[in-house]
PDB file of N, CA and C in Angstrom:
ATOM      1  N   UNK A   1       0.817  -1.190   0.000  1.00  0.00           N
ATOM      2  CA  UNK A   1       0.000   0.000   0.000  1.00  0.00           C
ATOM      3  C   UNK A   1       0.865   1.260   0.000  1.00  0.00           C
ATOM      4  N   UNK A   2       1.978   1.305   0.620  1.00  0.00           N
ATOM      5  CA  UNK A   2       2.927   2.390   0.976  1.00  0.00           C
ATOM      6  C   UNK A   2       3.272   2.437  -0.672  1.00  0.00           C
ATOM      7  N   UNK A   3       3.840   1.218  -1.418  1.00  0.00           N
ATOM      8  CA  UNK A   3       4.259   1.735  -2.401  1.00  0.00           C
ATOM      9  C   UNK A   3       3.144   1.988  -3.058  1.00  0.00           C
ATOM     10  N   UNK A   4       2.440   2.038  -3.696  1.00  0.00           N
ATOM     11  CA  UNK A   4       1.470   2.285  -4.237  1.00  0.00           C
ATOM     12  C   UNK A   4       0.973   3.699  -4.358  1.00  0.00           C
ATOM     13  N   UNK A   5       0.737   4.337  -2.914  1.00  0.00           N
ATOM     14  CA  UNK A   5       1.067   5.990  -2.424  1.00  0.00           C
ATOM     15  C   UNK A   5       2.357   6.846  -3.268  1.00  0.00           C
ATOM     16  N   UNK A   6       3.671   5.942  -3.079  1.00  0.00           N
ATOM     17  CA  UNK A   6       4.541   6.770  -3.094  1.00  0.00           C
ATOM     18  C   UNK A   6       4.728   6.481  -5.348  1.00  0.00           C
ATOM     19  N   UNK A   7       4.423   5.819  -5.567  1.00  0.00           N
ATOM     20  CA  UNK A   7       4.236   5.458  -7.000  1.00  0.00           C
ATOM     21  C   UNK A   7       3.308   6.774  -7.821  1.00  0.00           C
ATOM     22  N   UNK A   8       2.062   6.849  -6.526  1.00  0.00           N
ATOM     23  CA  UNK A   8       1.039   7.929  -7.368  1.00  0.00           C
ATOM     24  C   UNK A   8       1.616   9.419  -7.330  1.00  0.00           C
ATOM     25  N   UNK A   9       2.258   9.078  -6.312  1.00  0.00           N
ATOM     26  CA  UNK A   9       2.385  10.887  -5.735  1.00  0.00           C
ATOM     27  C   UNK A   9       3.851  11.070  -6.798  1.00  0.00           C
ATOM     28  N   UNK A  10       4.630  10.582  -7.876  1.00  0.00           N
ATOM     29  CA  UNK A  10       5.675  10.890  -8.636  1.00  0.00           C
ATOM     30  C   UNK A  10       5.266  11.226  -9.960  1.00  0.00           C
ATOM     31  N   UNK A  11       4.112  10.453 -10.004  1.00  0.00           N
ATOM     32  CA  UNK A  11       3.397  10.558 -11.608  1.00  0.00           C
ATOM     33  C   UNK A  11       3.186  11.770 -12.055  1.00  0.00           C
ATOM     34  N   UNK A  12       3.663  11.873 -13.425  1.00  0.00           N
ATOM     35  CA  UNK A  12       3.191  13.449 -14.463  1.00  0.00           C
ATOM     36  C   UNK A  12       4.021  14.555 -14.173  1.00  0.00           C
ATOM     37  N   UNK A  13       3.214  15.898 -14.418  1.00  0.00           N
ATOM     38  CA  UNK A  13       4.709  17.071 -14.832  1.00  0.00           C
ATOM     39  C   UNK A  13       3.594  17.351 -13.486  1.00  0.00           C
ATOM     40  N   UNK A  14       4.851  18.592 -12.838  1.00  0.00           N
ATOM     41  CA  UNK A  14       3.414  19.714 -11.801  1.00  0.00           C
ATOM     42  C   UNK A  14       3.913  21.087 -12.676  1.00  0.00           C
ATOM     43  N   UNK A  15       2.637  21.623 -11.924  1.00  0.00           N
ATOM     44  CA  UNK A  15       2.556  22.618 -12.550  1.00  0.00           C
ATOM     45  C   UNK A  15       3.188  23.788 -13.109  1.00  0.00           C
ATOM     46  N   UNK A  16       4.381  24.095 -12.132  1.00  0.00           N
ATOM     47  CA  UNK A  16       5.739  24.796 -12.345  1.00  0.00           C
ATOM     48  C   UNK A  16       6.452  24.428 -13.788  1.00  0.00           C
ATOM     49  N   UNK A  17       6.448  22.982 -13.898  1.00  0.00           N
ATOM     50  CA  UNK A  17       7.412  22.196 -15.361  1.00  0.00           C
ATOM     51  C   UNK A  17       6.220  22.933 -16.425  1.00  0.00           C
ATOM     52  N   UNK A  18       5.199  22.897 -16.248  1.00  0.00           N
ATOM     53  CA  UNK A  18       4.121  23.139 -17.136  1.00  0.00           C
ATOM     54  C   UNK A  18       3.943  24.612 -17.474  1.00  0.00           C
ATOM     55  N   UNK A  19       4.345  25.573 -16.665  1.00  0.00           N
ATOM     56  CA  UNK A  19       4.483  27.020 -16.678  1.00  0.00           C
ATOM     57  C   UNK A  19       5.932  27.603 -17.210  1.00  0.00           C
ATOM     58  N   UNK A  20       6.486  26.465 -17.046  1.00  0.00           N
ATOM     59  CA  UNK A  20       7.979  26.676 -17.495  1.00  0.00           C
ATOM     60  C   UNK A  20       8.089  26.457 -19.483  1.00  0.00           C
ATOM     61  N   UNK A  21       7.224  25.455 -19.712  1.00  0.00           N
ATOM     62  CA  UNK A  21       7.225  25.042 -20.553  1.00  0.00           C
ATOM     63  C   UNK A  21       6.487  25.720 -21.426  1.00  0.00           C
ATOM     64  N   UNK A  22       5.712  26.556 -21.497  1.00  0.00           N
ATOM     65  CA  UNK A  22       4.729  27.536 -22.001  1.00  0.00           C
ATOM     66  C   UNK A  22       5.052  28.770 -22.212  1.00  0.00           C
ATOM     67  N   UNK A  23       6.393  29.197 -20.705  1.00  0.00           N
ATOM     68  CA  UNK A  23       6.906  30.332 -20.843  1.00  0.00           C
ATOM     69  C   UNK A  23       8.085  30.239 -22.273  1.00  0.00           C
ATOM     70  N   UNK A  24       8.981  28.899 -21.979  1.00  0.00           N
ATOM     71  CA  UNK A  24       9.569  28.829 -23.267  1.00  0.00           C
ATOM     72  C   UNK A  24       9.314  29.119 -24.656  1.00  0.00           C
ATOM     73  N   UNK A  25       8.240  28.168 -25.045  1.00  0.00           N
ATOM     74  CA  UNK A  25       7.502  28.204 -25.566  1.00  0.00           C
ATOM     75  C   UNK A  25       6.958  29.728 -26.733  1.00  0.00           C
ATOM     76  N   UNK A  26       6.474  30.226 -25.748  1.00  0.00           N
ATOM     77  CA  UNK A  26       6.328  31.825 -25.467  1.00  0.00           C
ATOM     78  C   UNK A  26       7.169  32.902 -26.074  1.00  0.00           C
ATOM     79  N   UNK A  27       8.398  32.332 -25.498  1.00  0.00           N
ATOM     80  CA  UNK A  27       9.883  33.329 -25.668  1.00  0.00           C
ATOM     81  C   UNK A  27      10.188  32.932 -27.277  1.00  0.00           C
ATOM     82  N   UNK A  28      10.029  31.384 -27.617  1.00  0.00           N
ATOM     83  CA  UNK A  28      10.887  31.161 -28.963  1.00  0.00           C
ATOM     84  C   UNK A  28       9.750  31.291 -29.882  1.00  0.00           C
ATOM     85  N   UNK A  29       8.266  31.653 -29.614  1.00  0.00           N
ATOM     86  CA  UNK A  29       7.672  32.230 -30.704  1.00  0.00           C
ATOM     87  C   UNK A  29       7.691  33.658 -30.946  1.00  0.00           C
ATOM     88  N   UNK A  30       7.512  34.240 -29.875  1.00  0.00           N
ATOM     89  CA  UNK A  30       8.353  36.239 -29.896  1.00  0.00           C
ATOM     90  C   UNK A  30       9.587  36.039 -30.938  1.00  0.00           C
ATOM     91  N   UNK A  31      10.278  35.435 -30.704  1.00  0.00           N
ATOM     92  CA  UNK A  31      11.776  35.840 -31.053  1.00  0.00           C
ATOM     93  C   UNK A  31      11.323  35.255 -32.936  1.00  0.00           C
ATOM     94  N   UNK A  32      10.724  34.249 -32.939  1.00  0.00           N
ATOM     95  CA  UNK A  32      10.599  33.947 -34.410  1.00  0.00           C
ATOM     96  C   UNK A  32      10.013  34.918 -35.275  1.00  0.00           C
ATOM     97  N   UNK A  33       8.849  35.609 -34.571  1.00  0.00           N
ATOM     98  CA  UNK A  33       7.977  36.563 -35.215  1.00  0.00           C
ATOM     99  C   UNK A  33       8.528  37.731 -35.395  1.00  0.00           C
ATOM    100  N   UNK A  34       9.844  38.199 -34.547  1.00  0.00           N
ATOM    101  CA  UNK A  34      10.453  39.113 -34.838  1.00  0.00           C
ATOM    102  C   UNK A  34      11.670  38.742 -35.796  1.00  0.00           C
ATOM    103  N   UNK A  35      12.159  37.885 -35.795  1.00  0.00           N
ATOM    104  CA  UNK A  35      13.183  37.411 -36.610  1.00  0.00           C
ATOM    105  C   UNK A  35      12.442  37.430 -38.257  1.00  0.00           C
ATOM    106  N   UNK A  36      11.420  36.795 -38.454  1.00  0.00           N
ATOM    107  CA  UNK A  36      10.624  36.845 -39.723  1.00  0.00           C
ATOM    108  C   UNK A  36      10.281  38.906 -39.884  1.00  0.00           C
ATOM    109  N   UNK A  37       9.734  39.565 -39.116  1.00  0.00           N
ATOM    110  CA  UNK A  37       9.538  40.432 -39.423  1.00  0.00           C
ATOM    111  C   UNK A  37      10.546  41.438 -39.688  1.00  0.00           C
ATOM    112  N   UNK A  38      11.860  41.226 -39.455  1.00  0.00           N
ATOM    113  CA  UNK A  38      13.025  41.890 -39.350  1.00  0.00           C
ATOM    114  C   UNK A  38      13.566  41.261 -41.331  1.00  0.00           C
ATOM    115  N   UNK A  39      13.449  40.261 -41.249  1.00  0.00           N
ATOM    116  CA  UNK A  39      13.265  39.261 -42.650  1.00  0.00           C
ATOM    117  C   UNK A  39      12.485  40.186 -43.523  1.00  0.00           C
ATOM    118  N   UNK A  40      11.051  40.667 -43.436  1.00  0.00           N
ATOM    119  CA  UNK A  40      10.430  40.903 -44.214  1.00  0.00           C
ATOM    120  C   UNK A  40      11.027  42.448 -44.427  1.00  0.00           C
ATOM    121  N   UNK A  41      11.547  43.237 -43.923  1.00  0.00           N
ATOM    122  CA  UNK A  41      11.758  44.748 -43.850  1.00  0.00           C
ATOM    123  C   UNK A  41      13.039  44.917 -44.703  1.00  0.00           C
ATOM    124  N   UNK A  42      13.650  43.533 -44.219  1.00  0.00           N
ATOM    125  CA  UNK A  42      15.183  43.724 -45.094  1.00  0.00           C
ATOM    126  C   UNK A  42      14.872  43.649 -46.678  1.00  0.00           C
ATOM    127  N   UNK A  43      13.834  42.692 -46.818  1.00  0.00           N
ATOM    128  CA  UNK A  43      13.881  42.646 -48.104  1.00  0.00           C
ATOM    129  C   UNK A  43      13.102  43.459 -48.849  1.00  0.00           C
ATOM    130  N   UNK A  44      12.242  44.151 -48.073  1.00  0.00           N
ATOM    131  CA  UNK A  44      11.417  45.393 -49.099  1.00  0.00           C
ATOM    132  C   UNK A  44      12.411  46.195 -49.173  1.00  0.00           C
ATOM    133  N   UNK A  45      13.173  46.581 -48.296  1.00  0.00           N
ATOM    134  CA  UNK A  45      14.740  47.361 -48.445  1.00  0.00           C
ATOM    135  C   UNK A  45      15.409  47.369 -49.455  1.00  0.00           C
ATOM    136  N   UNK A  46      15.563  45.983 -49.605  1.00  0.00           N
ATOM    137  CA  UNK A  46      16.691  45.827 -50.964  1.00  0.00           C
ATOM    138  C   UNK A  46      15.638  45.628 -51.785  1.00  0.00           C
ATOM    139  N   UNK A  47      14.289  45.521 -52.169  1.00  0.00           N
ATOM    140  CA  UNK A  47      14.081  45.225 -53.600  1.00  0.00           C
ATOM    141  C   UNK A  47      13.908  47.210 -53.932  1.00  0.00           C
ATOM    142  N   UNK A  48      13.311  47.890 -52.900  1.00  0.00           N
ATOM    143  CA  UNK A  48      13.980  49.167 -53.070  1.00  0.00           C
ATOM    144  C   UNK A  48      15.079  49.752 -54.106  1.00  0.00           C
ATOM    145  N   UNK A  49      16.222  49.186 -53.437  1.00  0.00           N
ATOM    146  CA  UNK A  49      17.585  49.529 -53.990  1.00  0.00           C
ATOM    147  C   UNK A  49      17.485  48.906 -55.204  1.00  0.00           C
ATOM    148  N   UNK A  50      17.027  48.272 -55.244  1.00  0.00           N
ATOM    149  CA  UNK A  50      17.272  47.148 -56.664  1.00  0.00           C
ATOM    150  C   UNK A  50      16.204  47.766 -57.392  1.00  0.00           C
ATOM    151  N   UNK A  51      15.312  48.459 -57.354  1.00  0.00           N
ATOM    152  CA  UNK A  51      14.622  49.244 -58.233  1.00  0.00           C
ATOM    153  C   UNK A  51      15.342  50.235 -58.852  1.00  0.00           C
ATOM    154  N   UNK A  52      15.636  51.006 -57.338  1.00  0.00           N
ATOM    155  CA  UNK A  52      16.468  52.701 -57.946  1.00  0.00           C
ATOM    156  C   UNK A  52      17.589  51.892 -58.715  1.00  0.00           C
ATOM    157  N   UNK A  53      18.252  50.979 -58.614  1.00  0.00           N
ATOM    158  CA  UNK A  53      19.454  50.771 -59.541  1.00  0.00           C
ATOM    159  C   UNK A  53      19.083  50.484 -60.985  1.00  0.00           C
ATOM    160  N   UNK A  54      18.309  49.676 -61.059  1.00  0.00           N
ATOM    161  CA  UNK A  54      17.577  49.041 -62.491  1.00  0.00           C
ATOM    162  C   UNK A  54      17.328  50.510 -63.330  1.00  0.00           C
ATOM    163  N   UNK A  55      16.395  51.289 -62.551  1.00  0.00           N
ATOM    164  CA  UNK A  55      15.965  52.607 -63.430  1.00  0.00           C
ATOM    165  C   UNK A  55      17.234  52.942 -63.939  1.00  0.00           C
ATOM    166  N   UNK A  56      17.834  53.494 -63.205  1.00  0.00           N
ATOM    167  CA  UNK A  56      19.018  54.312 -63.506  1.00  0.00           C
ATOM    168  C   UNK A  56      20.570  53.711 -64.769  1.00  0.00           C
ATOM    169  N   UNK A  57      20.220  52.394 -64.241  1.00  0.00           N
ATOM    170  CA  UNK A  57      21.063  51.254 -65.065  1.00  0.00           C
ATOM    171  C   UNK A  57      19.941  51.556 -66.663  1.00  0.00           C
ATOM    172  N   UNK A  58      18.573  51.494 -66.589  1.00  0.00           N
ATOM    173  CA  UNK A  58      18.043  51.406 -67.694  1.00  0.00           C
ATOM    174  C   UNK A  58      18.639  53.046 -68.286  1.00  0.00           C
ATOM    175  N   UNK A  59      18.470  53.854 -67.705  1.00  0.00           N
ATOM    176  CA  UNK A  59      18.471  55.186 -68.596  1.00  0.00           C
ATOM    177  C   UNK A  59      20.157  55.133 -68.736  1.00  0.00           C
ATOM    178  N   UNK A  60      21.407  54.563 -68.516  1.00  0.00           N
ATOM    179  CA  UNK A  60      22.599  54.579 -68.388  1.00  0.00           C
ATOM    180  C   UNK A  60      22.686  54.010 -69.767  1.00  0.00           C
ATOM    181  N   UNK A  61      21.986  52.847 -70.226  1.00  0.00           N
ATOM    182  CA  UNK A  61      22.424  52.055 -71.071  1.00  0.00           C
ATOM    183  C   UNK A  61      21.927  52.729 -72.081  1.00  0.00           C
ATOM    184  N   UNK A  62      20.500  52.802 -72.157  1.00  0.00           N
ATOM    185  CA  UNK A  62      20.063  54.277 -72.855  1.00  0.00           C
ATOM    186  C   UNK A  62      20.517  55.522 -73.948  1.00  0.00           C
ATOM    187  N   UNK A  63      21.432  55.974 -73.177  1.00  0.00           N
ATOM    188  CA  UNK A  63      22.380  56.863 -73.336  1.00  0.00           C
ATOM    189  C   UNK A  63      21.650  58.077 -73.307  1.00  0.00           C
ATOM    190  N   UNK A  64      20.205  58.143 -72.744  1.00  0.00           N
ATOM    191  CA  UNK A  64      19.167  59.437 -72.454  1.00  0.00           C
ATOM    192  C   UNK A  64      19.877  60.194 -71.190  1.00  0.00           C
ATOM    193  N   UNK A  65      19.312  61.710 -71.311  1.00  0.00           N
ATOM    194  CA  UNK A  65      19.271  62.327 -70.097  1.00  0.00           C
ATOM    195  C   UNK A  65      21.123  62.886 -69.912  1.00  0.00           C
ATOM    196  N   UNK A  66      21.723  63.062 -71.427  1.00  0.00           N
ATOM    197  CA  UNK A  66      23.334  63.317 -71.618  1.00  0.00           C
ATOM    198  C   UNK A  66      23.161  64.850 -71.136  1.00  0.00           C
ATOM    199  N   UNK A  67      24.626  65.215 -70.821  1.00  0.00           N
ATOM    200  CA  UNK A  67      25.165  66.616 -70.795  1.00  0.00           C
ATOM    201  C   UNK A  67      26.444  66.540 -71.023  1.00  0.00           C
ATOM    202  N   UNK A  68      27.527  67.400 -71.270  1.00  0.00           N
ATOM    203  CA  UNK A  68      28.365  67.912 -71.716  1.00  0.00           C
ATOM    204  C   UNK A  68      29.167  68.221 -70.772  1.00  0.00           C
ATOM    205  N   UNK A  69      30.730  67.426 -70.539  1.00  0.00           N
ATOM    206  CA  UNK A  69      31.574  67.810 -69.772  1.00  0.00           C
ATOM    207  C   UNK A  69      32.993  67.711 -69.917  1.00  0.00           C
ATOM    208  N   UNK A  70      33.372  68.229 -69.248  1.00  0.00           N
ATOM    209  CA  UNK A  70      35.154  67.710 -69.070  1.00  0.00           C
ATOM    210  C   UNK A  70      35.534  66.872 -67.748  1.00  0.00           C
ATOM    211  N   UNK A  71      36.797  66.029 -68.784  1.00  0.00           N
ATOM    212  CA  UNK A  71      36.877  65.286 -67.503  1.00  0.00           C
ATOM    213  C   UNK A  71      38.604  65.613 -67.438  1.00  0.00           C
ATOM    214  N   UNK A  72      39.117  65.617 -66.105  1.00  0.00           N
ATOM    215  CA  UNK A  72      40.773  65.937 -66.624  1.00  0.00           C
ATOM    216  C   UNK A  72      41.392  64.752 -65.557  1.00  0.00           C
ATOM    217  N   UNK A  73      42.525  63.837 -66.065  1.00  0.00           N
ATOM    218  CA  UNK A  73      43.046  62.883 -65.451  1.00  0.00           C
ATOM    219  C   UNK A  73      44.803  63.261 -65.391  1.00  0.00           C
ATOM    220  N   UNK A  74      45.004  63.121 -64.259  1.00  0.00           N
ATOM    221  CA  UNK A  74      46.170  63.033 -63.702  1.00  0.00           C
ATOM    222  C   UNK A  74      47.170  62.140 -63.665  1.00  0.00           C
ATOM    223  N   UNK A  75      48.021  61.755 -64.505  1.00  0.00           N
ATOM    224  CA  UNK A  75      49.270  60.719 -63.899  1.00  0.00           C
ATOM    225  C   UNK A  75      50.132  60.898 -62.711  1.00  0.00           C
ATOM    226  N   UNK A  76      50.012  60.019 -61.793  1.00  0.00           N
ATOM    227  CA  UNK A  76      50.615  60.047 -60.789  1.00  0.00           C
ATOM    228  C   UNK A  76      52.163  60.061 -61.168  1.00  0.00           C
ATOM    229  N   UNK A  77      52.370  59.075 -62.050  1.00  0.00           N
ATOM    230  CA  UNK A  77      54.157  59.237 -61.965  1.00  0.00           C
ATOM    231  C   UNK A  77      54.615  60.260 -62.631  1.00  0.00           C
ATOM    232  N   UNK A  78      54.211  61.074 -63.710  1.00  0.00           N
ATOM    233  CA  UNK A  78      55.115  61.945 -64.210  1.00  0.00           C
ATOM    234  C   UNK A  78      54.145  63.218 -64.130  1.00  0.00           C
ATOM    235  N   UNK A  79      52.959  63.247 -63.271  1.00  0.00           N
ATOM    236  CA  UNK A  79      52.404  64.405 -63.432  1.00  0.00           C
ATOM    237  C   UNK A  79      51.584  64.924 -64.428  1.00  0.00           C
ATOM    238  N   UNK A  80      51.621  64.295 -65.801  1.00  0.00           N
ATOM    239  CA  UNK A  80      50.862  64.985 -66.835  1.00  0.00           C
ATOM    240  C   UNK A  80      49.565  64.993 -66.895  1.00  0.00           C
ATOM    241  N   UNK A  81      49.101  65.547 -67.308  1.00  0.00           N
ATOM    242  CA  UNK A  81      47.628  65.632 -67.163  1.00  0.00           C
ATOM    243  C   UNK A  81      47.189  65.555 -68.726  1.00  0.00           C
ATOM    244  N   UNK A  82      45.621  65.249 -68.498  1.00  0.00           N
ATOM    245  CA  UNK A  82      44.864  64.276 -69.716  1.00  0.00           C
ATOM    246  C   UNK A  82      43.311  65.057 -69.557  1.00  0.00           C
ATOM    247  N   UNK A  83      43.142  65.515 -70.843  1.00  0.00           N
ATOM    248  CA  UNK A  83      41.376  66.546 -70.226  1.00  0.00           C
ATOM    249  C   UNK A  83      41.051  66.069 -72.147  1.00  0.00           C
ATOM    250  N   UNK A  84      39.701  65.742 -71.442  1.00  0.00           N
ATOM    251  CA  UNK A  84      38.802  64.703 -72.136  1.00  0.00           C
ATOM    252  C   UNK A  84      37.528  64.994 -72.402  1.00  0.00           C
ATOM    253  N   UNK A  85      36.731  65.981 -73.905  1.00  0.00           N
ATOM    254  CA  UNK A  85      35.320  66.479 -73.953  1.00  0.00           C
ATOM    255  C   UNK A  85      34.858  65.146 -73.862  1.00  0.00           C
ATOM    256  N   UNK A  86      33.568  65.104 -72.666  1.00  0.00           N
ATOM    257  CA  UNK A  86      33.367  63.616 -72.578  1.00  0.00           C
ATOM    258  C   UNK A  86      31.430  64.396 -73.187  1.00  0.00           C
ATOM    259  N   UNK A  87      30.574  63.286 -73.300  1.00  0.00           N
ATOM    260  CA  UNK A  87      29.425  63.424 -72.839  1.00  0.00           C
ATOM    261  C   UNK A  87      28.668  62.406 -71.691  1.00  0.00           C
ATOM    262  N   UNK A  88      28.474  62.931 -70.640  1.00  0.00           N
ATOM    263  CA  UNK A  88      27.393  61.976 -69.580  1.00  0.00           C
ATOM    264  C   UNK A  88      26.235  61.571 -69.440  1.00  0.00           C
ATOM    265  N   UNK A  89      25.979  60.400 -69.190  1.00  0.00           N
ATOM    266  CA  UNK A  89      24.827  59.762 -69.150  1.00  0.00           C
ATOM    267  C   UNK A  89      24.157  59.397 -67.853  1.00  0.00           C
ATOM    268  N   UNK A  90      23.013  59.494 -67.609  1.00  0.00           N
ATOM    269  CA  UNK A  90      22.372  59.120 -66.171  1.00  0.00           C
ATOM    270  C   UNK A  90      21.542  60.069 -66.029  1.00  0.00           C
ATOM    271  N   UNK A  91      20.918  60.449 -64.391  1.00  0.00           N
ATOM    272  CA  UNK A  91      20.087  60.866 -63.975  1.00  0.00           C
ATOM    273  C   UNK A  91      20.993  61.424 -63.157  1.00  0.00           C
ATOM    274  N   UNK A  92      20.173  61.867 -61.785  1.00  0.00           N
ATOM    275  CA  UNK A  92      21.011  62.103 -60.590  1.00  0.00           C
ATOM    276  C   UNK A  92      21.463  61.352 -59.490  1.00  0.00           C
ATOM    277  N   UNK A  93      21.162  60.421 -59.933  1.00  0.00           N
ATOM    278  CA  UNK A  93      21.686  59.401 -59.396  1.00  0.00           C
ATOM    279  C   UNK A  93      22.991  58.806 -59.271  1.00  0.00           C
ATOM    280  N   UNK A  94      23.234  57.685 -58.283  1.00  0.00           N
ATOM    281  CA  UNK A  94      24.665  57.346 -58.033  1.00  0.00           C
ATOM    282  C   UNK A  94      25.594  56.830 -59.547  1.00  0.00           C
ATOM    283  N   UNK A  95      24.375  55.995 -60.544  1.00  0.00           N
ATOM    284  CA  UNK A  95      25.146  55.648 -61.336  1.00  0.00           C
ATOM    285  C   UNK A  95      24.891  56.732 -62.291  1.00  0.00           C
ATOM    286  N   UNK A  96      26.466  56.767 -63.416  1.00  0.00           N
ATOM    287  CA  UNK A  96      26.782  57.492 -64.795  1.00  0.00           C
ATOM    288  C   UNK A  96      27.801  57.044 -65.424  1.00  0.00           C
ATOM    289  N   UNK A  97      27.459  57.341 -66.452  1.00  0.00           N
ATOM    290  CA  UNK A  97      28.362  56.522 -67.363  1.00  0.00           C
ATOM    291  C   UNK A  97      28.975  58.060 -68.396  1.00  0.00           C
ATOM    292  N   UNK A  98      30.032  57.710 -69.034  1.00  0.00           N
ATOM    293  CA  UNK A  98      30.268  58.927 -70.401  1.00  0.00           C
ATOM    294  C   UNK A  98      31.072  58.345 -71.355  1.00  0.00           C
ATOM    295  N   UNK A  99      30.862  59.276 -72.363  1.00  0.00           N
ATOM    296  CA  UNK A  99      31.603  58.270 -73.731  1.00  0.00           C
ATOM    297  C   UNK A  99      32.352  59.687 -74.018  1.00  0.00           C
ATOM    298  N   UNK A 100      33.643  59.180 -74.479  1.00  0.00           N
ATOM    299  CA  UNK A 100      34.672  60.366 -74.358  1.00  0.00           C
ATOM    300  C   UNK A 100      34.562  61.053 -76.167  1.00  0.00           C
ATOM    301  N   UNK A 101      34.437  62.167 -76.432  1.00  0.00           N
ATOM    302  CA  UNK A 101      34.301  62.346 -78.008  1.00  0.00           C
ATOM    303  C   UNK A 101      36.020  62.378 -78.446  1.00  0.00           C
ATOM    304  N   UNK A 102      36.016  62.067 -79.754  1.00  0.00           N
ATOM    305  CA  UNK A 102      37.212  61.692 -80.364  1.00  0.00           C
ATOM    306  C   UNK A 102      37.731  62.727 -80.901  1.00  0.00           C
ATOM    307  N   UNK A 103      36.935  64.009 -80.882  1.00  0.00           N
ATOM    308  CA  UNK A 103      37.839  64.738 -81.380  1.00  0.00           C
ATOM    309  C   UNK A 103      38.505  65.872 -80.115  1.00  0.00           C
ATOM    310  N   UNK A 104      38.279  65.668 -78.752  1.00  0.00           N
ATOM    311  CA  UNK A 104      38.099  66.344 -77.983  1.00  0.00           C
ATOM    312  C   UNK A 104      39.233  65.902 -77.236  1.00  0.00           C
ATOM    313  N   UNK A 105      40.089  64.916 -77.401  1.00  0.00           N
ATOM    314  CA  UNK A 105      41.249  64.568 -76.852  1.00  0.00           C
ATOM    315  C   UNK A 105      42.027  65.561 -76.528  1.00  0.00           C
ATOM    316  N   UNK A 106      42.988  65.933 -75.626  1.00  0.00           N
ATOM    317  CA  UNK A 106      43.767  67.279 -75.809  1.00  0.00           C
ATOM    318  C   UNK A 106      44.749  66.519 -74.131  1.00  0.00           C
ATOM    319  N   UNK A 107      46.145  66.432 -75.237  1.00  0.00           N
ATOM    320  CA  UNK A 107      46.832  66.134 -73.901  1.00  0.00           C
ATOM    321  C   UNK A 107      47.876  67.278 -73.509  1.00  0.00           C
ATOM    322  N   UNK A 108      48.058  67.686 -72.292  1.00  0.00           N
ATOM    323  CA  UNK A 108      48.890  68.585 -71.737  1.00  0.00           C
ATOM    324  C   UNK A 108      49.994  67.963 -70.884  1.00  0.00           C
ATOM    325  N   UNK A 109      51.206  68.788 -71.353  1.00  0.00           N
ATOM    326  CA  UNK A 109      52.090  68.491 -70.546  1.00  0.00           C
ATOM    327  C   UNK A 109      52.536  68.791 -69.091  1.00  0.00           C
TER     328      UNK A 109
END
């Protein structure tokens, strides 16, 4: 009979294991829902960027939206310098491209 008592009274979780287990529970679905939502922000982010680049890549290739410039390049080892009627391509944006005109070459010593 004694064992029998001491057999019943070990059986199952109490309630503490059961509050413990819920609180876990709890914690690693917070952390998922923020982990996914941190997921979802990054990537509207970059398809963002990946828009503004595409446009700008489209009007680059284009060759729309030109102006008229100089460009002047420097040699480091002997100093001479190199100035170049270019024309530019792009928007205002980060990317531009230019195509240098051929008759506009002019090198200085």
């Amino acid at each position: 009979m004694k064992y029998m008592k001491e057999k019943l009274g070990t059986k199952g979780e109490t309630i503490i294991e059961t509050l413990v287990a819920i609180l876990i529970l709890t914690v690693s679905a917070m952390l998922l829902a923020e982990v996914s939502a941190a997921a979802v922000r990054m990537n509207q982010k970059i398809e963002d960027v990946d828009k503004n680049y595409r446009d700008e890549l489209a009007v680059v290739e284009k060759q729309d939206a030109s102006f008229k410039g100089e460009i002047t390049i420097k040699r480091l080892s002997d100093g001479h310098t190199y100035t170049y009627d270019v024309n530019f391509f792009g928007n205002e944006g980060d990317l531009t491209s230019y195509q240098a005109k051929a008759e506009g070459i002019e090198w200085k010593p």
